[in-house]
PDB file of N, CA and C in Angstrom:
ATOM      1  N   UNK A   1      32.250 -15.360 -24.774  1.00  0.00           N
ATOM      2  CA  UNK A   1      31.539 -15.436 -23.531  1.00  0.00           C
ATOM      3  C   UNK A   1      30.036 -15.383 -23.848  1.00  0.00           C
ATOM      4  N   UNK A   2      29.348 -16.126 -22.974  1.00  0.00           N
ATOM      5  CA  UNK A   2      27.641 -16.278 -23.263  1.00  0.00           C
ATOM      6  C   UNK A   2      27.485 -16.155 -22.123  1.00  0.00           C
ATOM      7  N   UNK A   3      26.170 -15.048 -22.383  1.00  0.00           N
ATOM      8  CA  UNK A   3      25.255 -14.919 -21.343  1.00  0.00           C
ATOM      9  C   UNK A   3      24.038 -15.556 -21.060  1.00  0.00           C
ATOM     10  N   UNK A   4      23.341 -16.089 -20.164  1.00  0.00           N
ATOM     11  CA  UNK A   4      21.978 -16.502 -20.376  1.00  0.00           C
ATOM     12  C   UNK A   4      21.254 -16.064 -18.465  1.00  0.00           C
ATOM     13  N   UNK A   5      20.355 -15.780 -18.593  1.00  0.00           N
ATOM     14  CA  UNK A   5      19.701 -15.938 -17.387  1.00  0.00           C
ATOM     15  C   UNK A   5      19.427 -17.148 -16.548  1.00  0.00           C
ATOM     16  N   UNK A   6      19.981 -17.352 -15.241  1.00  0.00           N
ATOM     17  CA  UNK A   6      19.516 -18.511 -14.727  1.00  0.00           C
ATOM     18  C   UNK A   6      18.240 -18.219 -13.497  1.00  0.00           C
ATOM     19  N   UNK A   7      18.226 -17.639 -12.891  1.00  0.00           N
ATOM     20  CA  UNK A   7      17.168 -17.378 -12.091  1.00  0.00           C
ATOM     21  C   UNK A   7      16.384 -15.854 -12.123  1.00  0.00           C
ATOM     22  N   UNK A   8      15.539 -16.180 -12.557  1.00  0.00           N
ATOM     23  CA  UNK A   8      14.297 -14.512 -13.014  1.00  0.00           C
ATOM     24  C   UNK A   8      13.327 -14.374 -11.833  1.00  0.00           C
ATOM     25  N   UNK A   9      13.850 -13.432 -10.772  1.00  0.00           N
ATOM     26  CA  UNK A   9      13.289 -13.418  -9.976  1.00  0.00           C
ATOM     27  C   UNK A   9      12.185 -12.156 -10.265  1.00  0.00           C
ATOM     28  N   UNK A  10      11.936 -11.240 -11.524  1.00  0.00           N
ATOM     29  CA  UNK A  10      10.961 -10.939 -12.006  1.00  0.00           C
ATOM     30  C   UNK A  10       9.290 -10.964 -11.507  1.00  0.00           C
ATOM     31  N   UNK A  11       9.334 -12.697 -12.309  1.00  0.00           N
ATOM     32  CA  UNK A  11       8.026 -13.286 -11.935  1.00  0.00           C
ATOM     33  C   UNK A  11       7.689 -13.300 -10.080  1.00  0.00           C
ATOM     34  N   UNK A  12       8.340 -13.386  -9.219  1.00  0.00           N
ATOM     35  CA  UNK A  12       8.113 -13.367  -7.959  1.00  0.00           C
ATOM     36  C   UNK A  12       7.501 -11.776  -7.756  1.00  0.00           C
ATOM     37  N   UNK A  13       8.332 -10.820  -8.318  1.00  0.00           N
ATOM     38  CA  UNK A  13       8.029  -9.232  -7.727  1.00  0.00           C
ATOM     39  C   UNK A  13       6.667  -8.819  -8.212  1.00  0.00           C
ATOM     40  N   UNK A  14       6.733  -9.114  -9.414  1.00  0.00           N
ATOM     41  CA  UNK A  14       5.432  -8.591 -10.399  1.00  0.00           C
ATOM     42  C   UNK A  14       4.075  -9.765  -9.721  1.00  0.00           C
ATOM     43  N   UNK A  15       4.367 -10.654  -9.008  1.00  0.00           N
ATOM     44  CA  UNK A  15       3.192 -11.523  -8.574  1.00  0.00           C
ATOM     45  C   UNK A  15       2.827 -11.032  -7.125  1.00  0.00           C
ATOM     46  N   UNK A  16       3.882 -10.699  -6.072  1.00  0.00           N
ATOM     47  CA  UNK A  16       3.657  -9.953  -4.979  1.00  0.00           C
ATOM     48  C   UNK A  16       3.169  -8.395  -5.323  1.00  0.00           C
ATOM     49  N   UNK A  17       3.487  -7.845  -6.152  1.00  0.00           N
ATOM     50  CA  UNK A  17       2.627  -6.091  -6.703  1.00  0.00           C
ATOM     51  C   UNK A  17       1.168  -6.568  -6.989  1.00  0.00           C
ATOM     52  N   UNK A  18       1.000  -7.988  -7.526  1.00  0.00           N
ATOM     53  CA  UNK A  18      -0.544  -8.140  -8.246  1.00  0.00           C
ATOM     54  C   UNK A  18      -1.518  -8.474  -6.766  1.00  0.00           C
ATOM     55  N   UNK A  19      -0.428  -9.206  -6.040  1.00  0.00           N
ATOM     56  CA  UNK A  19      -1.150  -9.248  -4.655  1.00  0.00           C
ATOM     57  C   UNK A  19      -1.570  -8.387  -4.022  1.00  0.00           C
ATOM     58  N   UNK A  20      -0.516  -7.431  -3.493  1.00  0.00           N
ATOM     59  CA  UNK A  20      -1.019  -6.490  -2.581  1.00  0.00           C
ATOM     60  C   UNK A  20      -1.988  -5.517  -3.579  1.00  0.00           C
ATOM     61  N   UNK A  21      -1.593  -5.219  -4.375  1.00  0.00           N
ATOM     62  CA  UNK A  21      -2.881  -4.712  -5.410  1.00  0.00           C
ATOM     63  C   UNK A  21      -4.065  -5.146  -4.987  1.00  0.00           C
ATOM     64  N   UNK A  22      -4.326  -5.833  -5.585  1.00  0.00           N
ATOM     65  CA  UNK A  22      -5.038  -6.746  -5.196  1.00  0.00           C
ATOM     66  C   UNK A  22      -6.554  -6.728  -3.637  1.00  0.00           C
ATOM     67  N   UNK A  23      -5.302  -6.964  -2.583  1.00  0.00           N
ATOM     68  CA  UNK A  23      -5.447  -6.729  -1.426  1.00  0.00           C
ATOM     69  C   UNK A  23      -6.186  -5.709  -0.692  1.00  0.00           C
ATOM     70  N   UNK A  24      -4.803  -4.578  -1.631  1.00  0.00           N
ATOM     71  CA  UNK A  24      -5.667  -3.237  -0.692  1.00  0.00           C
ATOM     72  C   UNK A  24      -6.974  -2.976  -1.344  1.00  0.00           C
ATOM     73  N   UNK A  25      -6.868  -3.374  -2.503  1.00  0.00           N
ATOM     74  CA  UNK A  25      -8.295  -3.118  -3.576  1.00  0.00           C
ATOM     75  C   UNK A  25      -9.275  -4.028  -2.133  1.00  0.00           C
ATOM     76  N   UNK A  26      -9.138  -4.928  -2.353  1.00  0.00           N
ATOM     77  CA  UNK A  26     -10.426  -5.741  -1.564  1.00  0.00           C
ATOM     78  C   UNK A  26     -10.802  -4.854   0.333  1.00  0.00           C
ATOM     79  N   UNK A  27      -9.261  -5.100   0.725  1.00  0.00           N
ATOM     80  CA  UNK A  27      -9.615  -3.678   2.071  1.00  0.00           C
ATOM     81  C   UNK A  27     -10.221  -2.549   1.918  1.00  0.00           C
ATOM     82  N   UNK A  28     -10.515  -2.379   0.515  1.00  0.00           N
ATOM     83  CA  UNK A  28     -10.811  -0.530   0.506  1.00  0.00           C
ATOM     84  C   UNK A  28     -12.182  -0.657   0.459  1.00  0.00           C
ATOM     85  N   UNK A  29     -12.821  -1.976  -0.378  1.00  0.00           N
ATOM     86  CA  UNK A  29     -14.028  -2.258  -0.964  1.00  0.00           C
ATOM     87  C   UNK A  29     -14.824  -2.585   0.747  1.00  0.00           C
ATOM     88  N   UNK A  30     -14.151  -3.634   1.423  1.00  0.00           N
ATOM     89  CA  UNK A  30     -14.817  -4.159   2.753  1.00  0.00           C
ATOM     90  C   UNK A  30     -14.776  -2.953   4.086  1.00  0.00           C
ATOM     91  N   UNK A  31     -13.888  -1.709   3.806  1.00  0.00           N
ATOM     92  CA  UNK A  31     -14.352  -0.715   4.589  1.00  0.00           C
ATOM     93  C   UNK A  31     -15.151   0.167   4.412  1.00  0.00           C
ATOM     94  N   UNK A  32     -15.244   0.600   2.633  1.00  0.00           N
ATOM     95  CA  UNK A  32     -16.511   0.869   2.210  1.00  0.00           C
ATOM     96  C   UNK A  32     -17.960   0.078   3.347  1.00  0.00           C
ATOM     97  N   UNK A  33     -18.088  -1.023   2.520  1.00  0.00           N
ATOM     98  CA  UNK A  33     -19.295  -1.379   2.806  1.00  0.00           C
ATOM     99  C   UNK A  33     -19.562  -1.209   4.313  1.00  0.00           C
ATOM    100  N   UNK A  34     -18.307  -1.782   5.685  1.00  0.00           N
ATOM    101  CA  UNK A  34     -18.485  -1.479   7.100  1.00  0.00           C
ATOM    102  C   UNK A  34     -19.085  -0.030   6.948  1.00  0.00           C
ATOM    103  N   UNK A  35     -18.012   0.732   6.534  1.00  0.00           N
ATOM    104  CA  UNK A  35     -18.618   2.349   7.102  1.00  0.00           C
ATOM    105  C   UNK A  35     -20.378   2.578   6.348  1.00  0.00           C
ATOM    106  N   UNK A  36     -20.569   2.030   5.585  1.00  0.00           N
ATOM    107  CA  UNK A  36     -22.209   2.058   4.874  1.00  0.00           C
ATOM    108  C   UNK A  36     -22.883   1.620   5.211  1.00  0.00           C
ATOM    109  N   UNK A  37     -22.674   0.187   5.910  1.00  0.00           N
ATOM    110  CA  UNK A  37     -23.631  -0.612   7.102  1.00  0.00           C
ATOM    111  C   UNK A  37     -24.211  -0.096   8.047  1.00  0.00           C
ATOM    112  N   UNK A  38     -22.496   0.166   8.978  1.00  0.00           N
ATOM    113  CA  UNK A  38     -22.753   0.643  10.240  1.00  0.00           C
ATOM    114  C   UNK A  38     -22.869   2.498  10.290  1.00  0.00           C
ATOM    115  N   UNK A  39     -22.730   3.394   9.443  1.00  0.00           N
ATOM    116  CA  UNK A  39     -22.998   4.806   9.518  1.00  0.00           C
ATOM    117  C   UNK A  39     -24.067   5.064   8.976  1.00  0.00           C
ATOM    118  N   UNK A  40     -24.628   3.974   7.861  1.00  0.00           N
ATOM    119  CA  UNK A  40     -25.313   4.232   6.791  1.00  0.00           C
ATOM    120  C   UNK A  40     -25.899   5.327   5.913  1.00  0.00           C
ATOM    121  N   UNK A  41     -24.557   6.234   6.009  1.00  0.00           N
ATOM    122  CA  UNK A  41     -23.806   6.936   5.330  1.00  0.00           C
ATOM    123  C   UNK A  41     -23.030   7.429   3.689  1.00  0.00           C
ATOM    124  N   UNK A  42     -23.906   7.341   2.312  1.00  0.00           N
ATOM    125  CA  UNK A  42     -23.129   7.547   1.546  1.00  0.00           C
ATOM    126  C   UNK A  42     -21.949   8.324   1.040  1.00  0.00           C
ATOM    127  N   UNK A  43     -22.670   9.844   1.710  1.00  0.00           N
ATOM    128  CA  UNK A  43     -21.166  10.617   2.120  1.00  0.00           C
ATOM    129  C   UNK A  43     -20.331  10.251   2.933  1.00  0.00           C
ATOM    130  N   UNK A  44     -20.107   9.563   4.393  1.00  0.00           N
ATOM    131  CA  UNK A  44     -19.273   9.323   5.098  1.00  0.00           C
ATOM    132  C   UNK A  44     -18.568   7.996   4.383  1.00  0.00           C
ATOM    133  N   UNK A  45     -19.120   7.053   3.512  1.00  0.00           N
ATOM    134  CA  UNK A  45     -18.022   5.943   2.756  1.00  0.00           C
ATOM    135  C   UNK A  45     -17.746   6.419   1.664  1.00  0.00           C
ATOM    136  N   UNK A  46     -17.815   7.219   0.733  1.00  0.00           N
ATOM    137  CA  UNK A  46     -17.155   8.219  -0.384  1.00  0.00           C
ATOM    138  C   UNK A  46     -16.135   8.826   0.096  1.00  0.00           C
ATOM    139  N   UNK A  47     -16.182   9.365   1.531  1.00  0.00           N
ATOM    140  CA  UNK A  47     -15.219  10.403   2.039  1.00  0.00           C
ATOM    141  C   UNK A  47     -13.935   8.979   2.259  1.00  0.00           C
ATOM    142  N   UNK A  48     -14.359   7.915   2.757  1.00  0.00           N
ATOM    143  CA  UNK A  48     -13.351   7.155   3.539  1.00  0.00           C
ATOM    144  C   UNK A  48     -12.794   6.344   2.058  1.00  0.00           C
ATOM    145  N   UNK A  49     -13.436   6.170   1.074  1.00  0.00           N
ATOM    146  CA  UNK A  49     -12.986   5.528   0.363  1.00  0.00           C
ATOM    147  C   UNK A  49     -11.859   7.087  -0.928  1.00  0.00           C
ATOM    148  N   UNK A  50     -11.975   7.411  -0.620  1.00  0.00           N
ATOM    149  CA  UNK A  50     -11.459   8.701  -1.218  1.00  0.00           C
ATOM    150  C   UNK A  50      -9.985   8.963  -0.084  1.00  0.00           C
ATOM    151  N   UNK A  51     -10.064   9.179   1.150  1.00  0.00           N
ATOM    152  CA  UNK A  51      -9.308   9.572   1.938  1.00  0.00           C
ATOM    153  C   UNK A  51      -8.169   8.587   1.962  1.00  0.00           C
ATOM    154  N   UNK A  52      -8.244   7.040   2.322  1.00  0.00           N
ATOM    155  CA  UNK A  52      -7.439   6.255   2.323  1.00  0.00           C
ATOM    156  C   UNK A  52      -6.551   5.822   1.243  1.00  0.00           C
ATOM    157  N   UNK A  53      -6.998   5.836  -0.298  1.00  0.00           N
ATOM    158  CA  UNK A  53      -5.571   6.260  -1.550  1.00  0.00           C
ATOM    159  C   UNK A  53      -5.249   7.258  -1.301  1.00  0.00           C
ATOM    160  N   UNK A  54      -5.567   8.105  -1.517  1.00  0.00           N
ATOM    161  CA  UNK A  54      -4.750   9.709  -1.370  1.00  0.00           C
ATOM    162  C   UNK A  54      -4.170  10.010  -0.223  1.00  0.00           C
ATOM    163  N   UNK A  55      -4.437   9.437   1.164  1.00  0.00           N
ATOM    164  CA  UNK A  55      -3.405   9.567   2.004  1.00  0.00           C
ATOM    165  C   UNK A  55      -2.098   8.693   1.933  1.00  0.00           C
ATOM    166  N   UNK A  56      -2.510   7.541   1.195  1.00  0.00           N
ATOM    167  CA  UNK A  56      -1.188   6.908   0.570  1.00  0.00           C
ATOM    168  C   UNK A  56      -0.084   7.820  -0.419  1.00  0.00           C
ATOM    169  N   UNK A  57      -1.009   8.355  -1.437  1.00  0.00           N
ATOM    170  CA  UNK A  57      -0.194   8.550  -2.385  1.00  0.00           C
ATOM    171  C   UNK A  57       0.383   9.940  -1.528  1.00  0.00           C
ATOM    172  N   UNK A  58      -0.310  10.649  -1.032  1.00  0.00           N
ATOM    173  CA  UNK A  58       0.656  11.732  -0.611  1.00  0.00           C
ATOM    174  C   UNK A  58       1.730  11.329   0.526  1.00  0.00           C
ATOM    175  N   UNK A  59       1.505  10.007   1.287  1.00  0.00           N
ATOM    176  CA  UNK A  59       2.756   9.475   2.033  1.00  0.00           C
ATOM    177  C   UNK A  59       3.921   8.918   1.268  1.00  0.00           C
ATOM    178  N   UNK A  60       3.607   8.568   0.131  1.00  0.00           N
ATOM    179  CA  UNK A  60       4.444   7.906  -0.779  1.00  0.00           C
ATOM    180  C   UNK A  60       5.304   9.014  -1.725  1.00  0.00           C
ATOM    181  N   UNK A  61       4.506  10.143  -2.044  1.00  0.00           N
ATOM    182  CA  UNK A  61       5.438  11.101  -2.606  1.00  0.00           C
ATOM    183  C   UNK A  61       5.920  11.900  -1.784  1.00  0.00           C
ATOM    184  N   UNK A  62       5.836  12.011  -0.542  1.00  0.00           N
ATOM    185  CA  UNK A  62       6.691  12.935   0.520  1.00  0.00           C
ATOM    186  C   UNK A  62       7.611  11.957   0.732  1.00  0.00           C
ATOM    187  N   UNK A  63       7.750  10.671   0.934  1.00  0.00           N
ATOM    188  CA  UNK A  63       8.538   9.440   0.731  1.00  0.00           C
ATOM    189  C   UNK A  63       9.622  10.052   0.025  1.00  0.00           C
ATOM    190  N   UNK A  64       9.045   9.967  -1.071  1.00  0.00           N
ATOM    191  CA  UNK A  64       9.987   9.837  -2.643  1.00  0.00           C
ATOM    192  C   UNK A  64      10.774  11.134  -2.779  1.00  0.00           C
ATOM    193  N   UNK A  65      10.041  12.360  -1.852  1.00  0.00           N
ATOM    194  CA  UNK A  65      10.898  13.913  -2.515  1.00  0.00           C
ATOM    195  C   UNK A  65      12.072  13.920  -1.288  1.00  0.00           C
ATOM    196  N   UNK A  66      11.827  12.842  -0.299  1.00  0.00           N
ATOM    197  CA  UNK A  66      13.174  13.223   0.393  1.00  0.00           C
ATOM    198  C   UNK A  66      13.879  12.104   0.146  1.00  0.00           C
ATOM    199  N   UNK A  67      13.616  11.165  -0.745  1.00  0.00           N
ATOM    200  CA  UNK A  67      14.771  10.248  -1.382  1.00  0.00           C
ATOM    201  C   UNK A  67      14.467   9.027  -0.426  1.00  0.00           C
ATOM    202  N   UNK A  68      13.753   9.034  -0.151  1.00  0.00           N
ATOM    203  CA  UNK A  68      12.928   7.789   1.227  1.00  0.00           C
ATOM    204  C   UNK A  68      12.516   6.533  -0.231  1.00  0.00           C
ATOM    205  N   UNK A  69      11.763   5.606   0.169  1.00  0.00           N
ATOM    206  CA  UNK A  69      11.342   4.712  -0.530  1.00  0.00           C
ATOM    207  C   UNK A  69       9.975   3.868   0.550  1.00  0.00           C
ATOM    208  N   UNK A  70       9.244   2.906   0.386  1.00  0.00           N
ATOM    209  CA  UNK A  70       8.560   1.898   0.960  1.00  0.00           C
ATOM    210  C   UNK A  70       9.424   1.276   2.270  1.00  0.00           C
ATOM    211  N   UNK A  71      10.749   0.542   1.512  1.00  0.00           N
ATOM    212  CA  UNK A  71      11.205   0.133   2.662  1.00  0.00           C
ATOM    213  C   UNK A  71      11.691   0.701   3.687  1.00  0.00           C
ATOM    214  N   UNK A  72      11.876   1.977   3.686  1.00  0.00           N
ATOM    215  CA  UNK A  72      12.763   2.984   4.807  1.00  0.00           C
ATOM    216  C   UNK A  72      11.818   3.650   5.351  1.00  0.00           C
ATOM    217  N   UNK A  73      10.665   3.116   5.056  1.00  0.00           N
ATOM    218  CA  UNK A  73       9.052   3.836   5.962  1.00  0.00           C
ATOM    219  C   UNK A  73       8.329   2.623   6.808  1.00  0.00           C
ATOM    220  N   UNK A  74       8.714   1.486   6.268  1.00  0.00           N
ATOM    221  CA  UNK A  74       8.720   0.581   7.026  1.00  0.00           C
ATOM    222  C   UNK A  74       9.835   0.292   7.986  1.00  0.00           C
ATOM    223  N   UNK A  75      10.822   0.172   7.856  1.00  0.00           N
ATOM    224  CA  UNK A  75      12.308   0.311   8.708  1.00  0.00           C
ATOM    225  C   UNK A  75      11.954   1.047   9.666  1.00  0.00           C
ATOM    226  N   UNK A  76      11.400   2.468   9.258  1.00  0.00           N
ATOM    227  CA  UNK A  76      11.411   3.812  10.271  1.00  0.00           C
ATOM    228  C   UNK A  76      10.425   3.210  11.550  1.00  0.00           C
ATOM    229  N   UNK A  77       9.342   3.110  10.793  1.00  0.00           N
ATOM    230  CA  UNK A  77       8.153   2.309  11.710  1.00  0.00           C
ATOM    231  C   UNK A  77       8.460   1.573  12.826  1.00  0.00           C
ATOM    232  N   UNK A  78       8.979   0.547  12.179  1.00  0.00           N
ATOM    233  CA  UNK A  78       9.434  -0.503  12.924  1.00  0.00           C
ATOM    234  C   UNK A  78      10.787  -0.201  13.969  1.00  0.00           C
ATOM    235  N   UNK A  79      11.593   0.675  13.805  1.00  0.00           N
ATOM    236  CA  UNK A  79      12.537   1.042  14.675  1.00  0.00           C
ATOM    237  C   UNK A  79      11.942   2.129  15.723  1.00  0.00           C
ATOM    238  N   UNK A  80      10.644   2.695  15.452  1.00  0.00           N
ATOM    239  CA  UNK A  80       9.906   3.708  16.365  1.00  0.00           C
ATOM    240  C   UNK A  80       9.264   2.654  17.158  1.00  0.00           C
ATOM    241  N   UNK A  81       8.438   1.572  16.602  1.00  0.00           N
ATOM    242  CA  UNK A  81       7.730   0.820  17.573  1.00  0.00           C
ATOM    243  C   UNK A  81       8.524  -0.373  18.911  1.00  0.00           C
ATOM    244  N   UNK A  82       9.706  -0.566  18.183  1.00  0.00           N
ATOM    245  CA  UNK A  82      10.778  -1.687  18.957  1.00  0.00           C
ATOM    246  C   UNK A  82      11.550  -0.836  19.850  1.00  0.00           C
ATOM    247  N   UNK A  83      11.592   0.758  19.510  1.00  0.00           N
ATOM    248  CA  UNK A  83      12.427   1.067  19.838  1.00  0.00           C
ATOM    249  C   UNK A  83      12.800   0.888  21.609  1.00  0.00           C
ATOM    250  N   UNK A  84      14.191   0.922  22.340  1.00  0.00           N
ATOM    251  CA  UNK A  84      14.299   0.069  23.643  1.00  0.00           C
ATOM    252  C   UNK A  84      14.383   1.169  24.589  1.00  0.00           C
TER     253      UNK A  84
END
């Protein structure tokens, strides 16, 4: 018996992670600069650019310690906002 790979859906996951990477990197950079424009504020865009990863990562590991994941925080979301 031979094995071989026919479809590596790999390259798709690791190109959507480089995106949103990516992404939020550029959102974090363009709310910087709003809050520095319009507060003109270096402490108040340090604070916001500081506040918005770390409120991720601590949503993401309270996520993770009750066995939750990304998609079941989105699911949750979305069944709170539709809900009938």
């Amino acid at each position: 018996m031979k094995t071989a790979v026919v479809f590596d859906q790999s390259v798709f996951v690791k190109l959507a992670i480089s995106n949103v990477t990516r992404e939020a990197a550029i959102g974090l950079v363009l709310t910087g600069m709003m809050i520095l424009i319009f507060l003109g504020s270096p402490r108040a865009t340090v604070a916001v650019l500081l506040s918005v990863p770390l409120s991720m990562l601590v949503c993401l590991l309270i996520a993770n310690s009750m066995g939750g994941s990304i998609n079941t925080m989105i699911l949750g979301v979305l069944h709170w906002c539709f809900r009938g």
